[in-house]
Protein backbone atom coordinates (compact mmCIF):
# COMPACT_ATOMS: atom_id res chain seq x y z
CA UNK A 1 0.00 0.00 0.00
CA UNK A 2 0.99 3.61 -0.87
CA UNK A 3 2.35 7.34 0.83
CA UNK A 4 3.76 11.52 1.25
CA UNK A 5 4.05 15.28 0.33
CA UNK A 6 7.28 17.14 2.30
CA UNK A 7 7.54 20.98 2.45
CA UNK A 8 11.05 22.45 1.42
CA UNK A 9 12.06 22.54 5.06
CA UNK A 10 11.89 19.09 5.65
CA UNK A 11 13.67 18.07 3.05
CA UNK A 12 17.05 20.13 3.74
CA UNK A 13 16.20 18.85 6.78
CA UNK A 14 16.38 15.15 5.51
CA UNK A 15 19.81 16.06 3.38
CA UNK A 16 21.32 17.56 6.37
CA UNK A 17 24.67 15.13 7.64
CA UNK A 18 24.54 16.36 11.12
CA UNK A 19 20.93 15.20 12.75
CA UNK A 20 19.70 16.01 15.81
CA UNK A 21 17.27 15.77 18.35
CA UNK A 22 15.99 12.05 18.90
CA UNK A 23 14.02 9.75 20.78
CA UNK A 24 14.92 7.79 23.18
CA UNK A 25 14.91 3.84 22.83
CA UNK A 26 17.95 1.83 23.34
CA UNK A 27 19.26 -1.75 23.22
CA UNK A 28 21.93 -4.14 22.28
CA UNK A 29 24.58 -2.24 20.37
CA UNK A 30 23.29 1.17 20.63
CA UNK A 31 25.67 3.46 20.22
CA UNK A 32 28.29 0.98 18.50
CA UNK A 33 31.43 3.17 17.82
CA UNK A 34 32.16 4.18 13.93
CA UNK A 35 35.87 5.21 14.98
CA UNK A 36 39.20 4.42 12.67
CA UNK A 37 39.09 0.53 11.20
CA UNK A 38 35.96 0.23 12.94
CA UNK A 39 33.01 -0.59 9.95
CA UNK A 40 31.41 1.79 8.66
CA UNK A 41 27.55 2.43 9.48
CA UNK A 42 24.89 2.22 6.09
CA UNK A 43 22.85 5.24 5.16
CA UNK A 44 19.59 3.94 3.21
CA UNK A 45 17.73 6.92 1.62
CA UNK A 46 13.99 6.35 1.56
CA UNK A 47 10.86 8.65 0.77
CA UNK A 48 8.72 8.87 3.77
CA UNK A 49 8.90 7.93 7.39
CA UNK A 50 7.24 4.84 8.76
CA UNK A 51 3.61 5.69 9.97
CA UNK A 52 3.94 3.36 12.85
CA UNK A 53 6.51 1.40 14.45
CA UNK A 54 3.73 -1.54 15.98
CA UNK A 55 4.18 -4.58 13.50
CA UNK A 56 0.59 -6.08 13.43
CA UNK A 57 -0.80 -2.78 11.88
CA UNK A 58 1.96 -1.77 9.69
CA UNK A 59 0.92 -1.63 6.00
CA UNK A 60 3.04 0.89 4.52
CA UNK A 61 6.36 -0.27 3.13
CA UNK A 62 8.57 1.76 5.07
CA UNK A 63 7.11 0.65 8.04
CA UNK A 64 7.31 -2.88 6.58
CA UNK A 65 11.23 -2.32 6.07
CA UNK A 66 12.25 -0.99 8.70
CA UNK A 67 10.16 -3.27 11.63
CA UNK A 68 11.45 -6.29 9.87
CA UNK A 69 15.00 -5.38 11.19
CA UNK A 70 14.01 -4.87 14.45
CA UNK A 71 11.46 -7.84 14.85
CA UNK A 72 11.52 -11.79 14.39
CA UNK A 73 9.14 -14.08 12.55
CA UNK A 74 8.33 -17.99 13.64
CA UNK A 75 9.12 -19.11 10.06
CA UNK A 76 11.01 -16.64 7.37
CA UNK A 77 11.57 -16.27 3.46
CA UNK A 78 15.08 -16.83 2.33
CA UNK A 79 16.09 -14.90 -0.43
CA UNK A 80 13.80 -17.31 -3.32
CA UNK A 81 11.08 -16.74 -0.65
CA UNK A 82 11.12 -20.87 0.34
CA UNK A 83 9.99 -20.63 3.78
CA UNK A 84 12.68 -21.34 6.56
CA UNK A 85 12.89 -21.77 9.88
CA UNK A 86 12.66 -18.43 12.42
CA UNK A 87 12.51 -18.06 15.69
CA UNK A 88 10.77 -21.82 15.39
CA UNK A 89 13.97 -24.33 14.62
CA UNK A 90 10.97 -26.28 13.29
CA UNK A 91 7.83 -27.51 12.84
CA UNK A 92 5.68 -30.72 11.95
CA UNK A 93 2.18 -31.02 11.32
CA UNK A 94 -0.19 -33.81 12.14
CA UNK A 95 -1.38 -36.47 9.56
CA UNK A 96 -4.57 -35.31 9.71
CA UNK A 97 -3.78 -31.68 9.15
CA UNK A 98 -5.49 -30.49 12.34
CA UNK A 99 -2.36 -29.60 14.32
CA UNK A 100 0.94 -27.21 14.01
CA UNK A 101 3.49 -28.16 15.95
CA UNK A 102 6.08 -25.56 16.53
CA UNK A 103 9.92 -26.12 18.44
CA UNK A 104 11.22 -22.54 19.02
CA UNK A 105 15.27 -21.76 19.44
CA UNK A 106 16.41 -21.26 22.97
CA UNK A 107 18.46 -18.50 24.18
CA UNK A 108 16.88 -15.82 22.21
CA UNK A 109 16.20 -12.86 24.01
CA UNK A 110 14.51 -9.39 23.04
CA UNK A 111 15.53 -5.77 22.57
CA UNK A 112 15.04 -5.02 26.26
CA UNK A 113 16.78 -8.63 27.23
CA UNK A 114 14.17 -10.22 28.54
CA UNK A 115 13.93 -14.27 27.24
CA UNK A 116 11.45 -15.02 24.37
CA UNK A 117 9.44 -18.19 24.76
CA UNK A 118 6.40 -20.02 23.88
CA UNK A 119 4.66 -17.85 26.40
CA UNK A 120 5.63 -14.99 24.20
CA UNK A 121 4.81 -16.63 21.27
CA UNK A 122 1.28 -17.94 22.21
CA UNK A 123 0.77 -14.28 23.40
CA UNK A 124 1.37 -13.01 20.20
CA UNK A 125 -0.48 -15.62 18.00
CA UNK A 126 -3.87 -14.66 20.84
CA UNK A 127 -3.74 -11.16 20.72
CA UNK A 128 -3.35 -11.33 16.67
CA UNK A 129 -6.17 -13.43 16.80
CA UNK A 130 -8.52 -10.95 18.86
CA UNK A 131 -10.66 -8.94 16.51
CA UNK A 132 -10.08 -5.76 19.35
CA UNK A 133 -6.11 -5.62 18.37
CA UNK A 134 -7.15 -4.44 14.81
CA UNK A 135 -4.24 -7.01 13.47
CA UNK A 136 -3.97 -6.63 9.56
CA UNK A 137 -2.70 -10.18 9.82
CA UNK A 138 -5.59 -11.35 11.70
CA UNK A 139 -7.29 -13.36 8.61
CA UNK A 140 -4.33 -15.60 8.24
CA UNK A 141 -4.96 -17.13 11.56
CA UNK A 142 -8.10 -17.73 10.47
CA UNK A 143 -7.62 -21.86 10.36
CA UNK A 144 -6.50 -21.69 14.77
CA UNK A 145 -8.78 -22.54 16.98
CA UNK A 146 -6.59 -22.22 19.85
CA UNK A 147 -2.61 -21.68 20.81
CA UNK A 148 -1.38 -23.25 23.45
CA UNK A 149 2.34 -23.24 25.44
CA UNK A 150 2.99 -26.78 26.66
CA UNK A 151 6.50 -25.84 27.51
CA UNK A 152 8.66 -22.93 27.12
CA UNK A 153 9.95 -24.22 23.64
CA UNK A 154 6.82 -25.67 22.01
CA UNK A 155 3.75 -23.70 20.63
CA UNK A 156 0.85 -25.98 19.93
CA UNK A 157 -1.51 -24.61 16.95
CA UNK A 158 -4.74 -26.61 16.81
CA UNK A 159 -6.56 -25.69 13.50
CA UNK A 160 -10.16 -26.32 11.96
CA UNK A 161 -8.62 -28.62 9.09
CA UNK A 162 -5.06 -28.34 6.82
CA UNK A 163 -4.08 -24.74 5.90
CA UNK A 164 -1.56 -24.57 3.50
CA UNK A 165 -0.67 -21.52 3.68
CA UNK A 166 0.19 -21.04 7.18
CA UNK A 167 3.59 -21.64 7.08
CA UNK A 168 4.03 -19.02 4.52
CA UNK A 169 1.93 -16.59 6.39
CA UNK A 170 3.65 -16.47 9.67
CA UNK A 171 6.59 -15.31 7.80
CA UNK A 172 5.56 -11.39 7.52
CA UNK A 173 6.28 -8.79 9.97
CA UNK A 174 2.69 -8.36 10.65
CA UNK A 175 3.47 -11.54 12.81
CA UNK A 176 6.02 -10.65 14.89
CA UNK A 177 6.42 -11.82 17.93
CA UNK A 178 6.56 -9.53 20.72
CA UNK A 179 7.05 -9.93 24.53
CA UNK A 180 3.85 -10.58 26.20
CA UNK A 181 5.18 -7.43 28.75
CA UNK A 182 4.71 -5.24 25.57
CA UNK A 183 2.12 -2.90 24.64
CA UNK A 184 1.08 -1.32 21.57
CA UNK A 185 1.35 2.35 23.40
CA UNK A 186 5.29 1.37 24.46
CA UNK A 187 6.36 -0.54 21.52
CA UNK A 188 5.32 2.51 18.81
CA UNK A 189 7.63 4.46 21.17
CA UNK A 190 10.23 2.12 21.92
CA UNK A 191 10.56 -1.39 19.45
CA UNK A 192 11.36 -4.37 21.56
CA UNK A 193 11.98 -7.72 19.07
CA UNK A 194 14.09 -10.45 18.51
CA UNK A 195 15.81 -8.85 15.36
CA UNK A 196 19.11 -8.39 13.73
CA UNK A 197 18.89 -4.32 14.58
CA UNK A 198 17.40 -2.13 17.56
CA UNK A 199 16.16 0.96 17.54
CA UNK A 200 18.53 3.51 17.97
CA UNK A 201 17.29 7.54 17.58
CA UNK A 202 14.32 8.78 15.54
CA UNK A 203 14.17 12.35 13.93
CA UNK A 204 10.53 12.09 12.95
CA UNK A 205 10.02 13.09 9.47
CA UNK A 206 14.11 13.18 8.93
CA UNK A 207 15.61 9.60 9.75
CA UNK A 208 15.52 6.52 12.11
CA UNK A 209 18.59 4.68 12.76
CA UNK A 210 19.20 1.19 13.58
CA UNK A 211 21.85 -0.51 15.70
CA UNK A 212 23.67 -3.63 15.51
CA UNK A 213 21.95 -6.23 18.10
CA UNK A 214 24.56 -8.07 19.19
CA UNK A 215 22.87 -10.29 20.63
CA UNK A 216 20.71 -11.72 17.93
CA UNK A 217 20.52 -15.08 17.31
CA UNK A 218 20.94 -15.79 13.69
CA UNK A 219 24.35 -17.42 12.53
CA UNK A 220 25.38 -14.59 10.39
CA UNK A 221 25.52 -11.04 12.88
CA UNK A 222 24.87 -7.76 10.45
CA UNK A 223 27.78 -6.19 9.37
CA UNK A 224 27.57 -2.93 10.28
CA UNK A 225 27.23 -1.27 13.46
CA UNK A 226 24.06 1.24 12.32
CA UNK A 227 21.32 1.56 9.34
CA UNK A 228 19.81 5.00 9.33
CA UNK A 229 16.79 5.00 6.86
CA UNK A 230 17.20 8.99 6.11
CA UNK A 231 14.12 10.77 4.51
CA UNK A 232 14.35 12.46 1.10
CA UNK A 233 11.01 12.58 -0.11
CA UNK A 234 12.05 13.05 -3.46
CA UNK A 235 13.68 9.63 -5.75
CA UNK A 236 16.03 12.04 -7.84
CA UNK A 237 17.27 14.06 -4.42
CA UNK A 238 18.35 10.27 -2.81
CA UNK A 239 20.83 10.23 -6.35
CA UNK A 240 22.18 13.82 -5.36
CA UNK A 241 22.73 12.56 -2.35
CA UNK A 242 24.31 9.18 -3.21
CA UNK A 243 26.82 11.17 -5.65
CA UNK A 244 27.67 13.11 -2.83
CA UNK A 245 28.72 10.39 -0.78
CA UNK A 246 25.67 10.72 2.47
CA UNK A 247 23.68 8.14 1.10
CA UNK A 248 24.90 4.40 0.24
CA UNK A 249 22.06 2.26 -0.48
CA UNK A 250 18.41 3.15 -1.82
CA UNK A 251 15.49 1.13 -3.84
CA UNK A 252 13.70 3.33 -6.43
CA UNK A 253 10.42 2.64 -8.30
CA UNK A 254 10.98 4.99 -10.70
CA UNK A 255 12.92 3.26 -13.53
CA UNK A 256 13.94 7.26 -15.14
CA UNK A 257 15.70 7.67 -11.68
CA UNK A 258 16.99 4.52 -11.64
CA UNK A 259 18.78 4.76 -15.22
CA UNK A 260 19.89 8.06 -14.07
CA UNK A 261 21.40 6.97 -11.61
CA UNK A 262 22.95 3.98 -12.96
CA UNK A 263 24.10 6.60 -15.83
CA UNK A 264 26.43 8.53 -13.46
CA UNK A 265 28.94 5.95 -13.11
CA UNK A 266 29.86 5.87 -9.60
CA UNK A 267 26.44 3.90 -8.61
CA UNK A 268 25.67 0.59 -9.32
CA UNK A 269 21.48 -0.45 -9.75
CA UNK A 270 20.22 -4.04 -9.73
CA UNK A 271 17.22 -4.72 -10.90
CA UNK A 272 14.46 -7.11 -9.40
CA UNK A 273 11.09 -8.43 -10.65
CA UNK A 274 8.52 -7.80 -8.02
CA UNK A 275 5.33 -9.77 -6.55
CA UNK A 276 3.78 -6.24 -6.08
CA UNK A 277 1.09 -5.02 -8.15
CA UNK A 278 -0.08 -1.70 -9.22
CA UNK A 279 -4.11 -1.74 -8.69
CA UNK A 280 -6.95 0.69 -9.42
CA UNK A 281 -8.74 -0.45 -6.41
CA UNK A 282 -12.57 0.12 -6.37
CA UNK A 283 -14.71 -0.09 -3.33
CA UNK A 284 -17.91 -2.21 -4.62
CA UNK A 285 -19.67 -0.92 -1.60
CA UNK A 286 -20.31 2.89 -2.73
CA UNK A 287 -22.37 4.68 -5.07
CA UNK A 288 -22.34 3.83 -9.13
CA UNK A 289 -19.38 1.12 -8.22
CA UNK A 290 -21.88 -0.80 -6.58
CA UNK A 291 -23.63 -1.69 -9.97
CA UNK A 292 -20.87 -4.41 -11.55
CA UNK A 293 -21.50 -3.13 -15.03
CA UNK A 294 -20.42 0.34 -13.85
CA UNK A 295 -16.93 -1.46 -12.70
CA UNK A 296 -16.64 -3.72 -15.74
CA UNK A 297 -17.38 -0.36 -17.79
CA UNK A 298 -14.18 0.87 -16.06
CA UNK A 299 -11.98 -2.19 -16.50
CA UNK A 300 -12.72 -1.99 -20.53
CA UNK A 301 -12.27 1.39 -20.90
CA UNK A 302 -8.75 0.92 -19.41
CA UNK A 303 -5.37 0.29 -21.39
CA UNK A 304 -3.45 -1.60 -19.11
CA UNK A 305 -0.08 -1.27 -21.45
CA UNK A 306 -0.46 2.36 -21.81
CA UNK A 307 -0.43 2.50 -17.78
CA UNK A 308 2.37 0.93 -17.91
CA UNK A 309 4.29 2.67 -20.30
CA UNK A 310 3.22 6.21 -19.21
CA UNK A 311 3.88 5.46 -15.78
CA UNK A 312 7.16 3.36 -15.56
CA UNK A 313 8.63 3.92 -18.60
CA UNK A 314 7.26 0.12 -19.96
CA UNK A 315 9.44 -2.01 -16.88
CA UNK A 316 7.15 -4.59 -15.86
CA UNK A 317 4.15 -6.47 -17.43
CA UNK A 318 0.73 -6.36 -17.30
CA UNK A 319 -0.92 -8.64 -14.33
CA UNK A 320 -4.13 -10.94 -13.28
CA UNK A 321 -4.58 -10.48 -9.78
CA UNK A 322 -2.45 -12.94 -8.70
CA UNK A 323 1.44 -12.24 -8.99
CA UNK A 324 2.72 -15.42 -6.84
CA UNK A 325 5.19 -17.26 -9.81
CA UNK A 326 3.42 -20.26 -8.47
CA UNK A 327 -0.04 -19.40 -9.14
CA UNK A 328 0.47 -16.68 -11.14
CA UNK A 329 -3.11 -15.22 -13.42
CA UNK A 330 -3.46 -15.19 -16.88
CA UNK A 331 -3.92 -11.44 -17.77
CA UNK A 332 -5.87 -12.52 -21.02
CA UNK A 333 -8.34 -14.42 -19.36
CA UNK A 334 -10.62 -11.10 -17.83
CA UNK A 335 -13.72 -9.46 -19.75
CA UNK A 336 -11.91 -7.22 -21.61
CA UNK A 337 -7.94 -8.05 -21.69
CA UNK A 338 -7.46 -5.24 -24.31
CA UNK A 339 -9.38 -1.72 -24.16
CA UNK A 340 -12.58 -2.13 -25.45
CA UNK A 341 -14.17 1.38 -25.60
CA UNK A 342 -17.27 0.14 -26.88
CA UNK A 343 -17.93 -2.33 -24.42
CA UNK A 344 -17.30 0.01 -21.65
CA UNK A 345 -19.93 2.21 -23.45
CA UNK A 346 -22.26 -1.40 -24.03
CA UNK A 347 -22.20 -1.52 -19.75
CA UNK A 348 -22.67 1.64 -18.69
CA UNK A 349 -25.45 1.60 -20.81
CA UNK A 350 -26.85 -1.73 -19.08
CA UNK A 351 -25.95 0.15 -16.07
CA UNK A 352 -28.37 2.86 -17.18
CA UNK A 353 -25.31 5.40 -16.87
CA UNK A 354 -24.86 6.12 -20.49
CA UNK A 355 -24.21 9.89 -20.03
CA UNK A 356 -21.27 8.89 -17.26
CA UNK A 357 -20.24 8.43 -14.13
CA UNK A 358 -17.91 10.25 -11.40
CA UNK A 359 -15.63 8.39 -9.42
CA UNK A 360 -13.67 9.76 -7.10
CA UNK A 361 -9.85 8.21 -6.20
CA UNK A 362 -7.35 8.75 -3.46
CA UNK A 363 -3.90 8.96 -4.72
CA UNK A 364 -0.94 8.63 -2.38
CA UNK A 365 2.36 11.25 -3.51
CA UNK A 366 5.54 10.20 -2.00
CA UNK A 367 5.52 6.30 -0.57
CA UNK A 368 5.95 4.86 -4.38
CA UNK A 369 7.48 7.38 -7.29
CA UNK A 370 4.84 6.28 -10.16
CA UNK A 371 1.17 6.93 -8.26
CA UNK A 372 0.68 10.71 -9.57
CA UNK A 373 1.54 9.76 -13.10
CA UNK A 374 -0.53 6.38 -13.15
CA UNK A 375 -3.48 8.46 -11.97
CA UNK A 376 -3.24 11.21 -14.45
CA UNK A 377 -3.05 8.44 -17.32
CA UNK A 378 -5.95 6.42 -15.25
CA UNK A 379 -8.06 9.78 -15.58
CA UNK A 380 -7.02 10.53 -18.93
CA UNK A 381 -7.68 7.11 -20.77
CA UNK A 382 -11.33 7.28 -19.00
CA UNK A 383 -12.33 10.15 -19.67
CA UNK A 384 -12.62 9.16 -23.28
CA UNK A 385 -15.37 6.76 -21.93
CA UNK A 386 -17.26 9.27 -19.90
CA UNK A 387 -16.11 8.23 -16.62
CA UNK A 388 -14.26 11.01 -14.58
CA UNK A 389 -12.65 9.80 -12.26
CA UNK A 390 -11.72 12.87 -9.95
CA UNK A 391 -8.44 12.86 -8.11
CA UNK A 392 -7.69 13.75 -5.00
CA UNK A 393 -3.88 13.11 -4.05
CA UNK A 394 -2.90 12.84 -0.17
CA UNK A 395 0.04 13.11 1.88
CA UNK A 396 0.94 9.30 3.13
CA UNK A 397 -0.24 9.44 5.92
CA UNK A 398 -3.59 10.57 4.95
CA UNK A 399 -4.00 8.49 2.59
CA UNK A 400 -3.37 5.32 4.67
CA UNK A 401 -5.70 6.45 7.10
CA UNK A 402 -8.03 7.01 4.64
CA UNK A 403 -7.58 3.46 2.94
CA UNK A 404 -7.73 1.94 6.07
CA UNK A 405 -11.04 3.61 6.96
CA UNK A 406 -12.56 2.40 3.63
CA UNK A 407 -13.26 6.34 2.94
CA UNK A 408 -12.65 6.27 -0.80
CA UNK A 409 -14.70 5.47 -3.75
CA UNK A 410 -11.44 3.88 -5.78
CA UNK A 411 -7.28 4.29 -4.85
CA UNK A 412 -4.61 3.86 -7.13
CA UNK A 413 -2.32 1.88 -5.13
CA UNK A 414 0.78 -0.56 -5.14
CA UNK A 415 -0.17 -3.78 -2.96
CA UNK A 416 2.50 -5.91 -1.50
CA UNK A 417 2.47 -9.26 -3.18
CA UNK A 418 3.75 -12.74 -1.35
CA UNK A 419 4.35 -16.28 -2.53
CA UNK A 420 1.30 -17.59 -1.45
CA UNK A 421 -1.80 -16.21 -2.54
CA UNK A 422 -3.85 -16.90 0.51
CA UNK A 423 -1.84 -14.38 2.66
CA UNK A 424 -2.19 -11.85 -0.31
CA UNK A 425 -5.89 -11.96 -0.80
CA UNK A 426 -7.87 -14.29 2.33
CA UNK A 427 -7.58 -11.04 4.76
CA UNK A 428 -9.11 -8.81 1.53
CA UNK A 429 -11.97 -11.18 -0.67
CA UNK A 430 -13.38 -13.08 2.52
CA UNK A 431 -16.55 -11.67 3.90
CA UNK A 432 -14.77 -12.39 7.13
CA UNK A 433 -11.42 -11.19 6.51
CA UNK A 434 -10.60 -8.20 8.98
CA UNK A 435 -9.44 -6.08 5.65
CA UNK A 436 -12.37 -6.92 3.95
CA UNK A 437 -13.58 -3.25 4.22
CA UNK A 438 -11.15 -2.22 2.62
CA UNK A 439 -11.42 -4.20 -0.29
CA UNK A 440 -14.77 -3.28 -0.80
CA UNK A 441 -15.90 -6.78 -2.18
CA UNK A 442 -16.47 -10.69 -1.08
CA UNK A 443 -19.04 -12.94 -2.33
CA UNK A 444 -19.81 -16.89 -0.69
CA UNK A 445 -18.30 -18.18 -3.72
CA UNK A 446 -14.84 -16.43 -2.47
CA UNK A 447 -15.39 -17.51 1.04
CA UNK A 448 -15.66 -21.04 -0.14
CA UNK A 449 -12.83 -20.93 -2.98
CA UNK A 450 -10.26 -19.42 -0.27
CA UNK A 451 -11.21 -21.99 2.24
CA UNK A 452 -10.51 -24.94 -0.54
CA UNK A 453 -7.46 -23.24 -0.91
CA UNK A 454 -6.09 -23.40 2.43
CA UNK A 455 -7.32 -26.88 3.06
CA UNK A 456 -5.42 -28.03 -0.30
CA UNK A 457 -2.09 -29.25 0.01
CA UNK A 458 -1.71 -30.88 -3.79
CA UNK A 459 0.13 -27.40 -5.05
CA UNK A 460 -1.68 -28.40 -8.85
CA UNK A 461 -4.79 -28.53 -6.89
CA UNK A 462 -4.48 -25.14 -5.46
CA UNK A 463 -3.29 -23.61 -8.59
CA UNK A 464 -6.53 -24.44 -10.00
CA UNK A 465 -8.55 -23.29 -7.17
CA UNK A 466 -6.78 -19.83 -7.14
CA UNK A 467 -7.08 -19.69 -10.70
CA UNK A 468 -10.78 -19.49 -10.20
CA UNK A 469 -10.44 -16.86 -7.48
CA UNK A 470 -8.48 -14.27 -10.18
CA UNK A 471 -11.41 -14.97 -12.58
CA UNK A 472 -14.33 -14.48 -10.24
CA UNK A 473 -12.41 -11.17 -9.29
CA UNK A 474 -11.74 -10.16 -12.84
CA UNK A 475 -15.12 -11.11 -14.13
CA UNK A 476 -16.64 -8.86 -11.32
CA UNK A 477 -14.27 -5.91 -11.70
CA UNK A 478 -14.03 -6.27 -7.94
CA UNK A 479 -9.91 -4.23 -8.02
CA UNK A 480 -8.67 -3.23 -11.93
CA UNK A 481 -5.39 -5.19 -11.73
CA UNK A 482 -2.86 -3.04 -13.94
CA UNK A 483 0.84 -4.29 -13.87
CA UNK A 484 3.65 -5.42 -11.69
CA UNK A 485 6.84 -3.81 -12.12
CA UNK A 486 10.64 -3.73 -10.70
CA UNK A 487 12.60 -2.45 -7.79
CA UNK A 488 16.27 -0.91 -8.39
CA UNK A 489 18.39 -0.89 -5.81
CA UNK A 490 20.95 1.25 -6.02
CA UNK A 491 24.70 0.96 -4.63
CA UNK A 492 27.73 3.25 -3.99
CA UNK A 493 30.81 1.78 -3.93
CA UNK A 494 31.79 -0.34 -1.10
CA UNK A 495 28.32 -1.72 -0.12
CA UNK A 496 28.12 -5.42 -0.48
CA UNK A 497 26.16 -8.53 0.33
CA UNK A 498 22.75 -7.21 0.21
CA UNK A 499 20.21 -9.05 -1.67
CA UNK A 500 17.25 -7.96 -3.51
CA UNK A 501 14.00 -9.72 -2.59
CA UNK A 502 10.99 -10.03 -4.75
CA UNK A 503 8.48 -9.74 -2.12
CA UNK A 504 10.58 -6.24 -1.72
CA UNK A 505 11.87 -7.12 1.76
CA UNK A 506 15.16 -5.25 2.79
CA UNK A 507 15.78 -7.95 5.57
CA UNK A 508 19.08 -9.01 3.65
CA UNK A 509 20.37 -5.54 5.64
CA UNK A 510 21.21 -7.60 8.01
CA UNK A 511 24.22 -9.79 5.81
CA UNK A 512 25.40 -5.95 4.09
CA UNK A 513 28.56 -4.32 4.32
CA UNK A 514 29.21 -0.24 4.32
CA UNK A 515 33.05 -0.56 3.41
């Protein structure tokens, strides 16, 4: 999901060396000296400040970055997003399906040094659970009946039937486990995981800087002694100030940066395919879009390719709803896979709306570089069909609390994809998933198609089943699915050993090098 507008001040603010001012928050290897033959600490450049620092309601990506350096996960994604072991060693689950057995490591402790254990963990997995925590996560738990703790090291999961997909799921930061001591008021003030990093200072609106943990658990310790994610709400700034030497290590969206960038010859940009999509989301729920012709008018009056090319510069390719290279949709198979402006004119007419329609979308400036431009082209391209769809772009903050609320008739937005489709979609397109709101559609025939899903092991079997999800949500506009494009992460010299993740996860900061 998307983000923010900065005033002048801010930003030479942001590209100011010498920071000030911060909060307060230590742990393990705060303060870790940067002194001669010592390694150097990594400055990431980024274009917005997290909106929250709690991990079961983060949704916006820098949140999602930087809380996954500070936090631990039962199972993780290694860099081909295969799920691995976490802070659980391992797992087994019962012939019948019906139970998750989870071993966790011993000797892991959190930010504040207190011990994690199953207590912790069952904690966690609860108060996720509880529709009063608000949990964006909560509809991936949505197979447990109960946790419990038989001993300090083993977490007992007893489900309704086989989910699939849980493995997978517990994996994202919106899982974290946190000490059962913890509160949501304490930890958005002062992070306490099991991660590779700790929170160090916060400049809100200018940077937040990590230190080394030295006391995390995983085999390989990070490399440097601090990360400071440094705001520069502007792409093409973060390459002024990675020629300049203040900034080592950035991902852009925009591919024009990125070739600038590369162009310069002192900066060195990999690029990655991405599970994200770009989405013209449309909340089913309110006004014409309740009518599906009205929606289906939309999707056929859209050229994906032109989106695509307008916006990032023709880097990506057009998507189904489903990115996941396992179960990945056929783009072709939808109502209208190329523009079709008289169709769009053949259902607004069965939608008795021949003279048009106004739709208003939220547009986030700031989180990802393309949104204004894909929402200009968006307006354009309809307007030739008599739908005006009226813009009204936010600051990223505002617009997530917006999106959350559900207070938009469409967004144009770029979703987070994952490797199982479940986790992408279940807490969206059930009527009982806890983001269903937001995703302003659901139908029984999704509830029963996402529960077939789960219970599926056979991964042939599931691919079917999924591919019948992305056609009932193509075939009833629910979302206008658009493309899926690249990240570029961009290098000075000197920075090695991170690695580029297609789910768009920086937790390889923990295995870089500064120089």
């Amino acid at each position: 999901m998307p983000r923010g507008a900065f005033s002048t001040v801010a930003l030479t603010a942001a590209l100011s060396i010498a920071l000030t001012s911060c909060s307060s928050s230590s742990g393990p290897g705060t303060g870790t000296s940067t002194g001669t033959g010592a390694a150097k600490g990594l400055v990431v450049g980024v274009t917005s400040d997290p909106d929250t620092l709690f991990p079961w309601k983060a949704t916006q990506f820098q949140a999602v970055n930087v809380l996954q350096n500070l936090y631990g996960t039962l199972t993780e994604f290694d860099k081909d997003l295969n799920v691995v072991p976490g802070l659980a060693e391992s797992w087994e689950t019962s012939e019948d399906g019906k139970t998750l057995t989870l071993k966790l490591r011993q000797g892991v402790t959190f930010a504040d040094g207190s011990a994690f254990d199953s207590k912790d963990a069952k904690h966690s997995l609860d108060k996720i659970m509880d529709e009063a925590t608000a949990a964006v996560a909560m509809a991936s738990l949505s197979s447990v009946k109960s946790v419990e703790a038989p001993d300090p090291a083993t977490v007992v999961l007893s489900l309704t039937g086989p989910d699939a997909a849980l493995p997978a799921n517990l994996a994202t930061v919106n899982m974290a486990m946190l000490s059962s001591d913890d509160t949501e008021e304490k930890l958005n003030a002062t992070p306490n995981g099991t991660g590779p990093f700790t929170l160090s200072k916060r400049v809100p609106s200018q940077s937040i800087t990590l230190a080394r943990n030295d006391t995390y658990w995983g085999s390989e310790k990070p490399k440097v002694p601090t990360v400071e994610f440094r705001v520069i709400p502007d792409e093409s700034s973060i390459v002024s100030a990675m020629q300049s030497g203040n900034v080592q290590l950035a991902v852009f969206n925009d591919p024009l940066v990125a070739q600038t960038a590369e162009g310069g010859g002192t900066i060195t940009v990999a690029k990655t395919p991405q599970l994200s999509y770009h989405v013209l989301q449309l909340n089913a729920r309110k006004g014409d879009l309740k009518d599906v012709n009205v929606r289906l008018a939309i999707q056929c009056a859209i050229d994906r390719k032109q989106v695509l090319d307008t916006a990032a510069l023709g880097e990506g390719e057009v998507s189904g709803p489903i990115t996941a290279t396992a179960f990945k949709s056929d783009p072709n198979k939808r109502p209208c896979p190329s523009r079709d402006l008289a169709k769009a004119a053949d259902y607004l007419s069965k939608a008795g709306k021949s003279g048009g329609v106004t739709v208003k979308a939220i547009v986030s400036q700031g989180e990802y570089a393309t949104s204004v431009n894909e929402a200009q082209n968006l307006k354009a391209q309809l307007a030739e069909a008599k739908i005006n769809l009226e813009l009204e772009v936010l600051e990223s903050g505002a617009f997530v609390d917006r999106w959350v609320a559900a207070d938009f008739d469409a967004a144009v937005a770029l979703n987070g994809g994952r490797p199982d489709p479940d986790g992408s979609y279940g807490r969206y397109f059930t009527s009982k998933g806890n983001l269903n709101k937001v995703a302003g559609y659901s139908s029984p025939e999704l509830d029963r198609l996402f529960a077939e899903g789960k219970a599926t092991t056979d991964q042939a079997a599931r691919k079917a089943i999924y591919d019948q999800v992305a056609a009932h949500l193509e075939d009833n506009a629910a979302w206008i699915w658009l493309f899926s494009g690249y990240t570029y992460t961009a290098t000075t010299a000197g920075v090695q050993g991170f690695t580029p993740m297609a789910n768009g996860s920086l937790q390889y900061l923990r295995t870089t090098s500064a120089g």
